[in-house]
C-alpha atoms as a PDB file:
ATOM      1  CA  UNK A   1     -18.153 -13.026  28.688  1.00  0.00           C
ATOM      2  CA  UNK A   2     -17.128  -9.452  27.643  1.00  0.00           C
ATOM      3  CA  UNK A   3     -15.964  -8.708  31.270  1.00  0.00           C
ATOM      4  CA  UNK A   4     -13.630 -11.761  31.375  1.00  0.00           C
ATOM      5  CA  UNK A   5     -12.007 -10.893  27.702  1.00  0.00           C
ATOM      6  CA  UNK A   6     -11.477  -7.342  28.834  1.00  0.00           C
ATOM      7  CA  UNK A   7     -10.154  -7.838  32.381  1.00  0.00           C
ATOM      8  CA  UNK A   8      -8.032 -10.575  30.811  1.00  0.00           C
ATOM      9  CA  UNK A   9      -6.764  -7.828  28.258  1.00  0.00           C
ATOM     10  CA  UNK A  10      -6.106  -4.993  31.225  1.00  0.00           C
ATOM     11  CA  UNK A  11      -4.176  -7.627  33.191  1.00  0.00           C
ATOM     12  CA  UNK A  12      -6.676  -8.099  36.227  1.00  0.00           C
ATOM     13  CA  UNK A  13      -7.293 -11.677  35.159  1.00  0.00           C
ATOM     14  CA  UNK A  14      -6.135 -14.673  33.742  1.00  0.00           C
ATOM     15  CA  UNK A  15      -6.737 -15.137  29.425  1.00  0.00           C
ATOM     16  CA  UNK A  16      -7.609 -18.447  30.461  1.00  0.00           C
ATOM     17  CA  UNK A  17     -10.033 -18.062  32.846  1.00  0.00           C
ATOM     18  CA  UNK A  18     -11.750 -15.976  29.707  1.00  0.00           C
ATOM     19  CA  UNK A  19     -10.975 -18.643  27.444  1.00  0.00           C
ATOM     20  CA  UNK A  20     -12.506 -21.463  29.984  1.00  0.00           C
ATOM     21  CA  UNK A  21     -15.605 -19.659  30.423  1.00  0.00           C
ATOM     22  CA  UNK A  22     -15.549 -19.693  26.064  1.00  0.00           C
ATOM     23  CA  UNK A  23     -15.596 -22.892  25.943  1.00  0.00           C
ATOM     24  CA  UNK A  24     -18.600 -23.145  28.164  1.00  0.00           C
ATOM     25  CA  UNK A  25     -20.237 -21.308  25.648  1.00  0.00           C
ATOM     26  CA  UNK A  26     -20.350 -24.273  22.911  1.00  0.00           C
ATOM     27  CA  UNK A  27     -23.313 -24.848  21.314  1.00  0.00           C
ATOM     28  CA  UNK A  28     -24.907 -21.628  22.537  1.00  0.00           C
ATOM     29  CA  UNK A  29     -27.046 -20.812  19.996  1.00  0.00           C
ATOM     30  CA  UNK A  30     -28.334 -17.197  21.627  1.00  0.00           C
ATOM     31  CA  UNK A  31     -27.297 -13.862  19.103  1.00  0.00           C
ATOM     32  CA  UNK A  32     -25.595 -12.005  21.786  1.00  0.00           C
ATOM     33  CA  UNK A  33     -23.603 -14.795  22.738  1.00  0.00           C
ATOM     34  CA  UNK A  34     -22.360 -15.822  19.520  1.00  0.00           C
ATOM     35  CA  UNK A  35     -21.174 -12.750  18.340  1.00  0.00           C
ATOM     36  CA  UNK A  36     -19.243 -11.696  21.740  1.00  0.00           C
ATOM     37  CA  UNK A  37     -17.575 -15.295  21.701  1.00  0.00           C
ATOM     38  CA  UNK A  38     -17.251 -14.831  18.332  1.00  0.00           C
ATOM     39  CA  UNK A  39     -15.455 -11.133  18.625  1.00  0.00           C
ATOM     40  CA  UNK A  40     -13.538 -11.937  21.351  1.00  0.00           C
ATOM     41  CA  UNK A  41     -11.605 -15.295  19.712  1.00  0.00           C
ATOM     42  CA  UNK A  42     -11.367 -13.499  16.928  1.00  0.00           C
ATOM     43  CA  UNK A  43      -9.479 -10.584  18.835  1.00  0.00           C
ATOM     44  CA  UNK A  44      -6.763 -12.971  21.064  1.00  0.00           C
ATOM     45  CA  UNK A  45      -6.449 -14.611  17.569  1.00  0.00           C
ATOM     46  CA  UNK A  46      -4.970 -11.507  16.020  1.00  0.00           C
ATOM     47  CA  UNK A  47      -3.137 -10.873  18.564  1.00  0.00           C
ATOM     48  CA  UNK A  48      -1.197 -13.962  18.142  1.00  0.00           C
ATOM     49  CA  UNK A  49      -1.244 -14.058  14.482  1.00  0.00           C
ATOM     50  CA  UNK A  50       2.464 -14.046  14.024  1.00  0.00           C
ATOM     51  CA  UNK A  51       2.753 -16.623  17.376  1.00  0.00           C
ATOM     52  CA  UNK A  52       2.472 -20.015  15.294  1.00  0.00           C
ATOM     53  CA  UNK A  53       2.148 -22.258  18.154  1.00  0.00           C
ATOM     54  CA  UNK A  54      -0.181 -20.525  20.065  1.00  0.00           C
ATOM     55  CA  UNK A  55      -2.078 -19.112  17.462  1.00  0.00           C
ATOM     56  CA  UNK A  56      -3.018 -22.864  16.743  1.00  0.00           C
ATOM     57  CA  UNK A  57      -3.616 -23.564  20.056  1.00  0.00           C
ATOM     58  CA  UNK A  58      -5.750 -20.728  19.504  1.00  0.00           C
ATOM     59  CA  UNK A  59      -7.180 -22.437  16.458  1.00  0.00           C
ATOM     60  CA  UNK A  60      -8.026 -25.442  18.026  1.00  0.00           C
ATOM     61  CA  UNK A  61     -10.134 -23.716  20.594  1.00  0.00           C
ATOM     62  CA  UNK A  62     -12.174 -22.161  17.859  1.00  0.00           C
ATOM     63  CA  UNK A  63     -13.034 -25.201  16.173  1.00  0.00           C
ATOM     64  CA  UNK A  64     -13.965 -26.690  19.366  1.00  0.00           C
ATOM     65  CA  UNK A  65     -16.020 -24.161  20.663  1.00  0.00           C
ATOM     66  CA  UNK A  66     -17.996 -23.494  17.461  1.00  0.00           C
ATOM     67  CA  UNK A  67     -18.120 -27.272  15.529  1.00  0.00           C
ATOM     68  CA  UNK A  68     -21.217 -27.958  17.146  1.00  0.00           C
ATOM     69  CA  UNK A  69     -23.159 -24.845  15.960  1.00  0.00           C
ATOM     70  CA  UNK A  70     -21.128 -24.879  12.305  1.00  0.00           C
ATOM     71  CA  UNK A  71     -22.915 -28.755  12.171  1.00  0.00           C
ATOM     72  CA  UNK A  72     -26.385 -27.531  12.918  1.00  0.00           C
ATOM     73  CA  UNK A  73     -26.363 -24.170  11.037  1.00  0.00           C
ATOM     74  CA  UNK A  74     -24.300 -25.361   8.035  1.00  0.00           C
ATOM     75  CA  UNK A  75     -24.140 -23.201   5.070  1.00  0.00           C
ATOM     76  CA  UNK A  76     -27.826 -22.974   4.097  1.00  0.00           C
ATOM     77  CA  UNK A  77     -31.128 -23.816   6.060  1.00  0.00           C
ATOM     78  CA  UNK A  78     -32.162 -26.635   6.771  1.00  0.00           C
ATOM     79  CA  UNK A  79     -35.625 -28.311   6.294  1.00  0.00           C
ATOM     80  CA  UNK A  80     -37.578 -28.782   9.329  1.00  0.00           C
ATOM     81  CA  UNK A  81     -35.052 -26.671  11.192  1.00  0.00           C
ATOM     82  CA  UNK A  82     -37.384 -22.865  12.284  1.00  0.00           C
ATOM     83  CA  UNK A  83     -34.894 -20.194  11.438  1.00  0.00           C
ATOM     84  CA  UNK A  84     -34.652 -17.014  13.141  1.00  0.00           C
ATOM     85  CA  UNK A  85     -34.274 -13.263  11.749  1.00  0.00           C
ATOM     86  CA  UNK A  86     -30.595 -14.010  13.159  1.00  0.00           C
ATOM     87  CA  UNK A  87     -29.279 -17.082  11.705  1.00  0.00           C
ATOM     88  CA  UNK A  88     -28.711 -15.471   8.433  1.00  0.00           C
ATOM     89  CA  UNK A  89     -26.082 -13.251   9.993  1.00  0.00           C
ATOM     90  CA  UNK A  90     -25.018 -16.111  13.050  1.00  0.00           C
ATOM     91  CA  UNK A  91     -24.012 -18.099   9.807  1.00  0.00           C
ATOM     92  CA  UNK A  92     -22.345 -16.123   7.775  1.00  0.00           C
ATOM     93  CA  UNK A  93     -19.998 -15.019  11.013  1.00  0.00           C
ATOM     94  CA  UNK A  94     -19.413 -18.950  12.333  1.00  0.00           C
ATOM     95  CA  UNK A  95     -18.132 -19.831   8.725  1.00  0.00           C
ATOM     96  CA  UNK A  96     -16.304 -17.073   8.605  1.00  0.00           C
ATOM     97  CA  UNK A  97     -14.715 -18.054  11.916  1.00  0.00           C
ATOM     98  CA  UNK A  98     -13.957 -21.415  11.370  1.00  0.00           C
ATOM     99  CA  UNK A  99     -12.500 -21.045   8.009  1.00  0.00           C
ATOM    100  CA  UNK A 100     -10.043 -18.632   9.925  1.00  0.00           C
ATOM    101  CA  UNK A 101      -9.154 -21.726  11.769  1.00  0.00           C
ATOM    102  CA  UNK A 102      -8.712 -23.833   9.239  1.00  0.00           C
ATOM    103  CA  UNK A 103     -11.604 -26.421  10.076  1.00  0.00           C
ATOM    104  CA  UNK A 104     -11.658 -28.782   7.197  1.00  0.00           C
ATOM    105  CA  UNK A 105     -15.015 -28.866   6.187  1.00  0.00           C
ATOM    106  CA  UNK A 106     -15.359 -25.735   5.738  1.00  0.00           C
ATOM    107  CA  UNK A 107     -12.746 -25.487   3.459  1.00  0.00           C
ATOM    108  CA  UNK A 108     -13.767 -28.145   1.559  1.00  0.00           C
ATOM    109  CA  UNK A 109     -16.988 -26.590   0.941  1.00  0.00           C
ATOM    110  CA  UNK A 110     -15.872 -23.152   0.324  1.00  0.00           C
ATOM    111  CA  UNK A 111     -13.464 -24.837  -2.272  1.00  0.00           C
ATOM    112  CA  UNK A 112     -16.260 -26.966  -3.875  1.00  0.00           C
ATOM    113  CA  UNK A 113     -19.100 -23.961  -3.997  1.00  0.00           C
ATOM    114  CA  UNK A 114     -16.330 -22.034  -5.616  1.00  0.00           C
ATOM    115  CA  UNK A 115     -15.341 -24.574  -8.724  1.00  0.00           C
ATOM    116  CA  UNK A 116     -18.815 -25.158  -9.078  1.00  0.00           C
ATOM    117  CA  UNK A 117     -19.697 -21.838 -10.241  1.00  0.00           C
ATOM    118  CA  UNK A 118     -18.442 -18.748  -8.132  1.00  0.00           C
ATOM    119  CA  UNK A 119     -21.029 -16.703  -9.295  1.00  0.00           C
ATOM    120  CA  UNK A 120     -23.987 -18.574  -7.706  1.00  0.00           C
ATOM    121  CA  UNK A 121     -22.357 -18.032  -4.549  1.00  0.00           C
ATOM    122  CA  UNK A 122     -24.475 -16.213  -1.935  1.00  0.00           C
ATOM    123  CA  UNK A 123     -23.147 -12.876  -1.410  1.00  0.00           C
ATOM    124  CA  UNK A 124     -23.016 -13.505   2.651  1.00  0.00           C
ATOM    125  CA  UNK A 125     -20.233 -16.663   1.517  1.00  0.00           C
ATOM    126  CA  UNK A 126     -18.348 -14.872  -1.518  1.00  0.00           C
ATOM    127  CA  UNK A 127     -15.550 -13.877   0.741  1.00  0.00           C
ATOM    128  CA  UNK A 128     -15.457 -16.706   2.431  1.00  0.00           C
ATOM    129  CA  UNK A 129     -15.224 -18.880  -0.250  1.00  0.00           C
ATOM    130  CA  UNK A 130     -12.834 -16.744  -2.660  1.00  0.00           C
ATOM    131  CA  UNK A 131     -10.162 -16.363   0.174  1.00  0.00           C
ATOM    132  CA  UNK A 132     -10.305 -19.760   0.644  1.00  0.00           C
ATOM    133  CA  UNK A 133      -9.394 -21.167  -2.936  1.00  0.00           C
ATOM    134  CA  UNK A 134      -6.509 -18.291  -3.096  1.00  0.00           C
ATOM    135  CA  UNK A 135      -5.223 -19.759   0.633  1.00  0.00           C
ATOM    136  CA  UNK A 136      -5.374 -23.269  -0.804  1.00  0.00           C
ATOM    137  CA  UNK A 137      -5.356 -23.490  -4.247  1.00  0.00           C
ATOM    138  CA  UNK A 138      -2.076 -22.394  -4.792  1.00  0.00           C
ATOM    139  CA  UNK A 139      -1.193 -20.650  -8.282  1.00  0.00           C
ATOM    140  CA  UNK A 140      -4.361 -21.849 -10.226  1.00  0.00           C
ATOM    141  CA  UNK A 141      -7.014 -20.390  -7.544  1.00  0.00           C
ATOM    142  CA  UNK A 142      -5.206 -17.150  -7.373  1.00  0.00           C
ATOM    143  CA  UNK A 143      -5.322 -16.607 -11.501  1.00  0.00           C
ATOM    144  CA  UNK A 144      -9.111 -17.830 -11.082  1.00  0.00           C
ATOM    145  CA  UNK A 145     -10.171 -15.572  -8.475  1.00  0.00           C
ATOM    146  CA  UNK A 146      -7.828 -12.436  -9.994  1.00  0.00           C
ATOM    147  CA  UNK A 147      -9.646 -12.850 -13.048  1.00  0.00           C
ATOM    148  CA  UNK A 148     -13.016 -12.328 -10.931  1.00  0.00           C
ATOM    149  CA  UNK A 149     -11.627  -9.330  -9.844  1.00  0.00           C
ATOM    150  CA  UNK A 150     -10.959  -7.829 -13.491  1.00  0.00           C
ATOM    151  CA  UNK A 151     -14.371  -9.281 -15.052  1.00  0.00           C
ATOM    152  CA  UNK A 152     -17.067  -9.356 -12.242  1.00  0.00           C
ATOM    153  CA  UNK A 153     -20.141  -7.105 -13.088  1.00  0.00           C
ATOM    154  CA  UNK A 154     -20.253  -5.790  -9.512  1.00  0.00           C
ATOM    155  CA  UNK A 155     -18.247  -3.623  -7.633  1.00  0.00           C
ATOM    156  CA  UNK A 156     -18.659  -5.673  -4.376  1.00  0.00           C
ATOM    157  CA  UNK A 157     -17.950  -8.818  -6.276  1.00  0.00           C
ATOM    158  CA  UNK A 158     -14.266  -7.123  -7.650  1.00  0.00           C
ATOM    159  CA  UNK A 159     -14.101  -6.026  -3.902  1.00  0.00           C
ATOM    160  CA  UNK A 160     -14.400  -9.392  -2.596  1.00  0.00           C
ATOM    161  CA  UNK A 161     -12.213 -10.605  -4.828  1.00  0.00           C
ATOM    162  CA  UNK A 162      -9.434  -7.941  -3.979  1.00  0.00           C
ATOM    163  CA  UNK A 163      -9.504  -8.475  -0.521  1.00  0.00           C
ATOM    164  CA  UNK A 164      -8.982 -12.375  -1.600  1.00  0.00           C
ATOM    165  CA  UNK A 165      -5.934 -12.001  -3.266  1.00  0.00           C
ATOM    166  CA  UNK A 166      -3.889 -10.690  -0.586  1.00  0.00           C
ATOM    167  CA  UNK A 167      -5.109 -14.090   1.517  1.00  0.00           C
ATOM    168  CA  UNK A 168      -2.694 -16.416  -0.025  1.00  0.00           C
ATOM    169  CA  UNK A 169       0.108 -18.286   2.119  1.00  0.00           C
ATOM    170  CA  UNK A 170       2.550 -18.259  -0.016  1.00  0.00           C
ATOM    171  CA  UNK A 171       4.930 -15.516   0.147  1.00  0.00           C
ATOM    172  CA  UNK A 172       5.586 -14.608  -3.575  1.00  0.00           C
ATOM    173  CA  UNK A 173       2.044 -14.985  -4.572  1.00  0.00           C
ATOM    174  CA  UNK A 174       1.784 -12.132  -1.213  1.00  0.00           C
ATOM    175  CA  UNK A 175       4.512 -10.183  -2.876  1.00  0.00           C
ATOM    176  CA  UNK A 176       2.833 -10.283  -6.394  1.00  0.00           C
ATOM    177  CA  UNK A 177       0.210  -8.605  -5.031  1.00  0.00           C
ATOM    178  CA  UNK A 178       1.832  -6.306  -3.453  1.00  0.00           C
ATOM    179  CA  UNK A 179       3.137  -5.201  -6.945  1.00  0.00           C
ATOM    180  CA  UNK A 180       0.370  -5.658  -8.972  1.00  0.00           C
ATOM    181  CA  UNK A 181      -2.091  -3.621  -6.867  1.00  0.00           C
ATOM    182  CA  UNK A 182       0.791  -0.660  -7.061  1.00  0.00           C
ATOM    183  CA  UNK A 183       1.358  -0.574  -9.953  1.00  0.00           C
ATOM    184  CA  UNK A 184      -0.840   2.381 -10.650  1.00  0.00           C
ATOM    185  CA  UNK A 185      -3.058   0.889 -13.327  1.00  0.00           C
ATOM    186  CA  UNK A 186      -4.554  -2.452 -12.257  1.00  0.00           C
ATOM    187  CA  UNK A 187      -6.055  -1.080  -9.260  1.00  0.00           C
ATOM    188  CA  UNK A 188      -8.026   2.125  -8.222  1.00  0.00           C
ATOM    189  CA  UNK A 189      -5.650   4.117  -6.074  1.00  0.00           C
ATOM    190  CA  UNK A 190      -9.101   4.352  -3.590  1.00  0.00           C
ATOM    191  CA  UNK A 191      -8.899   0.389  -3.244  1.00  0.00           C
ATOM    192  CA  UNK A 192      -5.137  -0.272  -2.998  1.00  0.00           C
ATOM    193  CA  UNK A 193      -5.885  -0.418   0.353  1.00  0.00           C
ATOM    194  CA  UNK A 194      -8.197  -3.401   0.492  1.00  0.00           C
ATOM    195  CA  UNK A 195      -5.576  -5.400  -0.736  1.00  0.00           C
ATOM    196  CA  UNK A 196      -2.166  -3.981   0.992  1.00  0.00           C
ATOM    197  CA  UNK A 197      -4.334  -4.778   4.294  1.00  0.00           C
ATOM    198  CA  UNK A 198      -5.216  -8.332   3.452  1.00  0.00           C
ATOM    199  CA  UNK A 199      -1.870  -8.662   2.766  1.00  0.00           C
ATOM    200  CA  UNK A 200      -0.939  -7.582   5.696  1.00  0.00           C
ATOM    201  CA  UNK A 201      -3.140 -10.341   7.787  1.00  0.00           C
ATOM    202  CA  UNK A 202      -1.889 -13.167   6.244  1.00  0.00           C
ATOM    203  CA  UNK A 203       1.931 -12.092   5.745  1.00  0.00           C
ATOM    204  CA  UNK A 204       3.137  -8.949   7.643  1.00  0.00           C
ATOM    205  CA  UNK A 205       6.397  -9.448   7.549  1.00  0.00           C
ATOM    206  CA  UNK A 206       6.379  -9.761   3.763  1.00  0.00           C
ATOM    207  CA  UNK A 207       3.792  -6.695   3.826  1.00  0.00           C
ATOM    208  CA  UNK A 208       6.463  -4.855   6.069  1.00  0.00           C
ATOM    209  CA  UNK A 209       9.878  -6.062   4.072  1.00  0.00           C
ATOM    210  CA  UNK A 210       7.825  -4.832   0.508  1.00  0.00           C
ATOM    211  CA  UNK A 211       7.419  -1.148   2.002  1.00  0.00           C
ATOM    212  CA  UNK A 212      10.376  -0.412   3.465  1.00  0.00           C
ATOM    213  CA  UNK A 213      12.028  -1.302  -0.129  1.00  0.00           C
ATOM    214  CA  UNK A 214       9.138   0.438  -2.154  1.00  0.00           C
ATOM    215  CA  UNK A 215       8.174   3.598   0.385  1.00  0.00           C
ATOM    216  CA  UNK A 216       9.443   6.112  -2.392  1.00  0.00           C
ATOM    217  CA  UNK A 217       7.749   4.585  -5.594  1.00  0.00           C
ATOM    218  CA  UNK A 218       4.311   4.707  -3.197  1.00  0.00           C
ATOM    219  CA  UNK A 219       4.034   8.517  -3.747  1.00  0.00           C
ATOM    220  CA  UNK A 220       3.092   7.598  -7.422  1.00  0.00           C
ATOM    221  CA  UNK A 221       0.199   5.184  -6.304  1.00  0.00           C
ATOM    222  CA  UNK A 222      -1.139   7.806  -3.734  1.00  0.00           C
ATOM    223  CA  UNK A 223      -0.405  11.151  -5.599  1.00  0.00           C
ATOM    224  CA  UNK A 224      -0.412  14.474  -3.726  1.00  0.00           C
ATOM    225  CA  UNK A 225      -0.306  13.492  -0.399  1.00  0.00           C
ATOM    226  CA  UNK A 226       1.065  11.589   2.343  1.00  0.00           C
ATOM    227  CA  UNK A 227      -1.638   8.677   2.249  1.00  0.00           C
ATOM    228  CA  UNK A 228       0.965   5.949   2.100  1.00  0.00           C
ATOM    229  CA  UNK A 229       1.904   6.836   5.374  1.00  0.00           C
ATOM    230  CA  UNK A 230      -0.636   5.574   7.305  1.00  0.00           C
ATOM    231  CA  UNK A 231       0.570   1.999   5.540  1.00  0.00           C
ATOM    232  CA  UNK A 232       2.762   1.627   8.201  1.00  0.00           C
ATOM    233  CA  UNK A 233       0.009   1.086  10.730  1.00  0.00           C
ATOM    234  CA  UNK A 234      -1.836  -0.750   8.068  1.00  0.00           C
ATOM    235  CA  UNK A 235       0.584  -3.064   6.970  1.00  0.00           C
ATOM    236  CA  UNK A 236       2.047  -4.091  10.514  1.00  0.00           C
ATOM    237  CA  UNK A 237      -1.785  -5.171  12.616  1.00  0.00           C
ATOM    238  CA  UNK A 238       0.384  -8.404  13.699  1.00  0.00           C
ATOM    239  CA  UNK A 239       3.387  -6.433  15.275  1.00  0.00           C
ATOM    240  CA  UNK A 240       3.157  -7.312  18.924  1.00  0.00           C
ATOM    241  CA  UNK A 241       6.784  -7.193  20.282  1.00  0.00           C
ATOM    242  CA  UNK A 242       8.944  -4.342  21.241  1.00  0.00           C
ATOM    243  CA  UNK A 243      11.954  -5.414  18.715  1.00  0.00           C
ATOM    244  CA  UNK A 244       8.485  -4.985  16.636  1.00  0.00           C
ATOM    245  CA  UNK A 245       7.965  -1.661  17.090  1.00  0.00           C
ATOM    246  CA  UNK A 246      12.203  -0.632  17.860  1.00  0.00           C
ATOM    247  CA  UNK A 247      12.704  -1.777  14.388  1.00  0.00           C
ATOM    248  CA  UNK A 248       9.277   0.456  12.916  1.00  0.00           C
ATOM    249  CA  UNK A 249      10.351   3.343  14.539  1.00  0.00           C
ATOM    250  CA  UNK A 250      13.908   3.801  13.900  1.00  0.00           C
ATOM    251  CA  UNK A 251      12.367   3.137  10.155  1.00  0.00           C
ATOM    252  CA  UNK A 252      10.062   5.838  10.454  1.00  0.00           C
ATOM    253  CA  UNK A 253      12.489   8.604  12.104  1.00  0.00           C
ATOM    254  CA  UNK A 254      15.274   7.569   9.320  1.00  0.00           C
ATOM    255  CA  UNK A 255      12.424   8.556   6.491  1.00  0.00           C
ATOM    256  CA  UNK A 256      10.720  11.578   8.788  1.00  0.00           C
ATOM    257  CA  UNK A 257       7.729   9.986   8.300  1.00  0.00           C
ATOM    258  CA  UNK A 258       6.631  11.141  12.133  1.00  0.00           C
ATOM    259  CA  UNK A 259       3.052  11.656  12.368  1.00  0.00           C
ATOM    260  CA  UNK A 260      -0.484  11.092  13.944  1.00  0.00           C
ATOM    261  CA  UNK A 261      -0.536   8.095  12.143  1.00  0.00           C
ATOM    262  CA  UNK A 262       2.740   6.218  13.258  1.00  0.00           C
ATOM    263  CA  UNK A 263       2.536   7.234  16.358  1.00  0.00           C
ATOM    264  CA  UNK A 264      -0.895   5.601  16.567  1.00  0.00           C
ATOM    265  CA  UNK A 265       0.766   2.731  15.315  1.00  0.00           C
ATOM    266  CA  UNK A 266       3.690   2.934  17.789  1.00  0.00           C
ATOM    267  CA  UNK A 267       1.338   3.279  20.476  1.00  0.00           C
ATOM    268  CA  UNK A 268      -0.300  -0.238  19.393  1.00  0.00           C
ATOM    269  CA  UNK A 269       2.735  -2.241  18.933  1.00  0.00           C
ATOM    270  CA  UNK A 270       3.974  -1.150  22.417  1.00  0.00           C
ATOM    271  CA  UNK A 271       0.607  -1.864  23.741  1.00  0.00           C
ATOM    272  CA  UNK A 272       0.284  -5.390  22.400  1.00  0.00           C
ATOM    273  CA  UNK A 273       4.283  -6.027  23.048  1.00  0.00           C
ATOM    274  CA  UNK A 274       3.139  -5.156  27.284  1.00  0.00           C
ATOM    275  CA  UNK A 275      -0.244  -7.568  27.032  1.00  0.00           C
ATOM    276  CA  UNK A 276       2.266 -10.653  25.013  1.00  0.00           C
ATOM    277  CA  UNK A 277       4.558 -10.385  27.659  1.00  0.00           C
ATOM    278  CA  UNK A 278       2.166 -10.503  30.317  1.00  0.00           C
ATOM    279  CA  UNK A 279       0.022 -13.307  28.840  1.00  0.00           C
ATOM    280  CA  UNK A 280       2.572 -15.613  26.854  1.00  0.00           C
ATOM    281  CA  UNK A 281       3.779 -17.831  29.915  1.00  0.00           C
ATOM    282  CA  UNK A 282       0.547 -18.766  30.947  1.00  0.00           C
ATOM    283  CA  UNK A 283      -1.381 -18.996  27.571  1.00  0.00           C
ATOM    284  CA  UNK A 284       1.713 -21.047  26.917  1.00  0.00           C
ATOM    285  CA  UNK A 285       0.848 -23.418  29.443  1.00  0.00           C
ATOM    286  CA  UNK A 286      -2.585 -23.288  29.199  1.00  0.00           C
ATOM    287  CA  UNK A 287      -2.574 -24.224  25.567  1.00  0.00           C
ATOM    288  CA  UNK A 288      -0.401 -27.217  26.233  1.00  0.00           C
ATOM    289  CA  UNK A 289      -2.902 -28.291  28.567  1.00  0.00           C
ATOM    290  CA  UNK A 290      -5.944 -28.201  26.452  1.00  0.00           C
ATOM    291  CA  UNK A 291      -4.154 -29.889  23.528  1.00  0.00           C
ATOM    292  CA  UNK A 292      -3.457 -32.579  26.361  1.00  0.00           C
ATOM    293  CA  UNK A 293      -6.771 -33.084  27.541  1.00  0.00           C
ATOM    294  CA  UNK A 294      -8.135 -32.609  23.760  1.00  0.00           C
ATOM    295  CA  UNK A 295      -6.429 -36.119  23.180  1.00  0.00           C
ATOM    296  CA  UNK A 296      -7.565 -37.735  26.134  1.00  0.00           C
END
């Protein structure tokens, strides 16, 4: 399974040929298997974050690959049902996975566990669930889980909860975070980070518009150095075409922000930009098909 992923990402074989031999995975309940299916969707996936169609297609494949372990697993054991030392962590990373692709009931249930009392939430699910309600819970999740963030007892609780708030769909919501955690006072200038990156995941273009307009006024939220600078590889993981990377590097010369950093960063938006190109057509067409044959 690893070899197919990985010759499909050096260009020696088809993405899906990897993706086929994915699907003949479902219902595999075996550790090793689950998390390198797991890993692997997850990685194409990011790839194509900012690829709308295909990145449902991509979607689709997830929840199809993984519903039938999500329905036996669930969120909690079950009685009668022996549970390995693994489940626990098989679990926690299915959920995870299909509430990236948007299957239903987990959403549901993340957004249920949640109004019924976030803080008897297993740790393992806290994520989970808190991204969840600020993805689709509009305005009235995002004050609920913000105020989690500025009243929960435990660090890894407020952690949770500031990786949450960057999760939301809706662009101003996105930007209001953006704003809030730079501020220089709501947020620890050692945790900005969690939520400029989550940000980032769910709306890089609004993640890469904000710091072009805000670069200067960044030196106050990361004093006496030149941390902000490795925002721009932070802030742009979904970058994957060359007019991607033309556009962050003439921004980068203008502002002589040339460094280790950005050029890492170059170096990965050219490098995704070469695999899109060489994948798109077919993934394109393989895609189609499965939705076809999905509805058969």
């Amino acid at each position: 399974l690893s070899d197919a992923f990985a010759m499909a990402g050096a260009g020696l074989s088809d993405l899906g040929t990897a993706l086929d031999l994915a699907k003949a995975c479902k219902g595999d309940v075996a550790y090793p298997v689950v998390m390198e299916l797991a890993d692997n969707l997850a990685s194409v996936c990011k790839r194509y974050r900012n690829d709308k169609d295909i990145y449902k297609g991509l979607q689709r494949i997830v929840r199809e690959t993984f519903a039938p372990l999500y329905e036996s697993m669930g969120w909690e054991a079950k009685e009668g049902r022996e549970e390995q030392v693994s489940d626990a962590t098989i679990r926690q990373v299915v959920i995870g996975l299909m509430a990236m692709a948007e299957h239903e009931p987990v959403i549901e249930e993340a957004k249920r566990r949640f109004w019924s009392g976030w803080d008897k939430i297993s740790p393992s699910f806290l994520g989970v669930c808190l991204s969840t309600v600020v993805k689709y819970e509009g305005e009235k999740g995002y004050a609920e889980v913000k105020k989690i963030f500025q009243t929960a007892p435990e660090a890894v609780q407020r952690t949770r909860a500031l990786v949450a708030l960057g999760a939301s769909k809706d662009p101003k919501l996105q930007l209001a975070t953006l704003q809030w955690a730079t501020d220089g006072k709501s947020v620890r200038a050692q945790d900005v980070g969690y939520a400029l990156a989550s940000v980032a995941r769910a709306g890089s273009d609004v993640a890469w518009d904000w710091l072009q307009k805000n670069l200067d006024s960044l030196d106050k939220t990361f004093p006496g150095g030149k941390a902000h600078i490795s925002l721009i590889g932070n802030l742009t993981p979904s970058f994957n075409t060359v007019d991607h990377a033309e556009k962050v590097k003439a921004f980068i010369q203008a502002n002589k922000l040339e460094s280790r950093a950005t050029t890492r960063a170059l170096e990965r938006m050219h490098t995704l930009a070469h695999q899109r190109a060489r994948e798109m057509k077919a993934l394109e067409a393989y895609l189609k098909a499965a939705a076809s044959a999905s509805k058969l």
